[in-house]
Protein backbone atom coordinates (compact mmCIF):
# COMPACT_ATOMS: atom_id res chain seq x y z
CA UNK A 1 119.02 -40.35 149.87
CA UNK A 2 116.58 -39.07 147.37
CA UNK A 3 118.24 -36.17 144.93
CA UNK A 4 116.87 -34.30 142.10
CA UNK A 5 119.10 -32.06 140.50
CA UNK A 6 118.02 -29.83 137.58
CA UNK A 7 120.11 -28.17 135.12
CA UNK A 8 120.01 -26.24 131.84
CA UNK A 9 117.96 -23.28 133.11
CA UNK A 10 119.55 -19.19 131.83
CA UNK A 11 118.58 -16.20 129.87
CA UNK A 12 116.90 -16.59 126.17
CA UNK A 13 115.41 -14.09 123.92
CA UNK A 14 111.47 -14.32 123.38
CA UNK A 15 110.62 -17.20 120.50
CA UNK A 16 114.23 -19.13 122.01
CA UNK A 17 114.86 -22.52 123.20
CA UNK A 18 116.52 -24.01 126.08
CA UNK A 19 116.02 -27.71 127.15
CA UNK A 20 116.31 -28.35 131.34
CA UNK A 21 117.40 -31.65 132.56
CA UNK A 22 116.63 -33.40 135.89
CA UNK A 23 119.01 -35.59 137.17
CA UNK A 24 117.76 -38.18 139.77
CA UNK A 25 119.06 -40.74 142.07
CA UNK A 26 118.23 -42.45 145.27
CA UNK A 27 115.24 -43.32 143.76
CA UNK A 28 113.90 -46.44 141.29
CA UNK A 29 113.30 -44.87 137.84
CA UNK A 30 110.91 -47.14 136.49
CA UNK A 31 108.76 -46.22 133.72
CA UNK A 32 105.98 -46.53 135.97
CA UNK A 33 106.96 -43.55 137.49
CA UNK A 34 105.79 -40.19 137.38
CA UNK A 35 107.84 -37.59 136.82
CA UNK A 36 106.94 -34.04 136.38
CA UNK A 37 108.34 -30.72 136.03
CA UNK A 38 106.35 -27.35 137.73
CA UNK A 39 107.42 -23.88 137.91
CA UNK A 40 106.70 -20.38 140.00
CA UNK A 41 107.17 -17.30 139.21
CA UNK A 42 107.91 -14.32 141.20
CA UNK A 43 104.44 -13.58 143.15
CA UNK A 44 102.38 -16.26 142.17
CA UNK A 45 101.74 -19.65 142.96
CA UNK A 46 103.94 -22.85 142.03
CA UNK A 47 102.15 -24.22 139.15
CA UNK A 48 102.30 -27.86 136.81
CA UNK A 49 104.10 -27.44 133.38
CA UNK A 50 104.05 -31.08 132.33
CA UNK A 51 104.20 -34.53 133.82
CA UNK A 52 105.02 -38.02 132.22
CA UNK A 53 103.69 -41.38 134.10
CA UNK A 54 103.33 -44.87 133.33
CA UNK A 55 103.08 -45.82 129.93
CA UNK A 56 104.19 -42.69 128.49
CA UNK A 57 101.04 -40.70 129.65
CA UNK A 58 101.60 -37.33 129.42
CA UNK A 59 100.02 -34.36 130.70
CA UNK A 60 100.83 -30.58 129.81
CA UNK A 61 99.45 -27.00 130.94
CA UNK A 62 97.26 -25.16 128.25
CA UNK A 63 99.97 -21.99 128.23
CA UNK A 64 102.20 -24.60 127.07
CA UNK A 65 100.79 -27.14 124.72
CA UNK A 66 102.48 -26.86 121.63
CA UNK A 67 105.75 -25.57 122.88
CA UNK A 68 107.24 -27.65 125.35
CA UNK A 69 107.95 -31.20 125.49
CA UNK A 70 108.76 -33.56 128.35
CA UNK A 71 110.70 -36.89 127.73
CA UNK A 72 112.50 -38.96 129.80
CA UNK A 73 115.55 -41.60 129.82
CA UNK A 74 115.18 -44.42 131.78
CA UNK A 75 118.82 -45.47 131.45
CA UNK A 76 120.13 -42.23 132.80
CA UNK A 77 117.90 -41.77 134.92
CA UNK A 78 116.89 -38.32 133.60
CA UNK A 79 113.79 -36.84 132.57
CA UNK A 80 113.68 -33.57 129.99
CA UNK A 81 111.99 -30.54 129.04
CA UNK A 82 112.16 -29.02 125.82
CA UNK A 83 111.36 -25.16 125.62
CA UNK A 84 110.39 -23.79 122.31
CA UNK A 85 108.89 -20.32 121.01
CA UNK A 86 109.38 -19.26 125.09
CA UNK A 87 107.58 -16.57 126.16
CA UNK A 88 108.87 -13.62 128.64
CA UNK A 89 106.08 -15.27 130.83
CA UNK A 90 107.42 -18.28 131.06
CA UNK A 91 110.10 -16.99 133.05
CA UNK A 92 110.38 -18.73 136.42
CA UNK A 93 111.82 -21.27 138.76
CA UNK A 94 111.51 -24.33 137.02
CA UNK A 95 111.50 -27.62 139.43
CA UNK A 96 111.63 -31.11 138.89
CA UNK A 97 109.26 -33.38 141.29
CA UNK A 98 108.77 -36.88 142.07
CA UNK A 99 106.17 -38.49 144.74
CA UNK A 100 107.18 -35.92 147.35
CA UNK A 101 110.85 -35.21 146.28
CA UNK A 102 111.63 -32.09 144.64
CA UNK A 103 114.78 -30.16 143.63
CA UNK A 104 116.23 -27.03 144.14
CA UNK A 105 114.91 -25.42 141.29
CA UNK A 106 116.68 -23.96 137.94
CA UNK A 107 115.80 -20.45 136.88
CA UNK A 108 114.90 -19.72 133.50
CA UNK A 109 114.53 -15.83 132.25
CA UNK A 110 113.18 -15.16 128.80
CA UNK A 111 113.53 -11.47 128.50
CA UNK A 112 114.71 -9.21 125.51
């Protein structure tokens, strides 16, 4: 059974940080794998943040370039996403997705 479990989502102040995790199992998490993390926001449509496939390719949105970072740990089986200088429109459901597997979702609100 295929699980994706992210974590680290909350409430930050416009120009914090917060880093999200996604914790998967059930699956084999080779470095040939793609792993990528999208988000929605209330209203509008789920969209890509960032991905990270074989070889390290990596592939971000324009509205974040420069202020997130994805990463992942084979070993733990966990892949990352580093949040910097967030805006408040960045806030959103942030999930974690692999071939067709994706997770419930952690909510991140950046709001004064």
């Amino acid at each position: 059974q295929v699980q994706l479990v992210e974590s680290g989502g909350g409430l930050v102040q416009p120009g914090g940080s917060l880093r999200l995790s996604c914790a998967a199992s059930g699956i084999i998490f080779s470095i040939n794998r793609t792993m990528g993390w999208y988000r929605q926001a209330p209203g509008k449509e789920r969209e890509l943040v960032a991905s990270i496939g074989s070889f390290g390719l990596i592939n971000y949105a324009d509205s974040v370039k420069g202020r997130f970072s994805i990463s992942r740990d084979n070993a733990k089986n966990t892949v990352f996403l580093q949040m910097n200088s967030l805006k408040p429109e960045d806030t959103a459901v942030y999930y974690c997705t692999t071939s067709s597997y994706w997770g419930a979702g952690t909510q991140v609100t950046v709001s004064s």
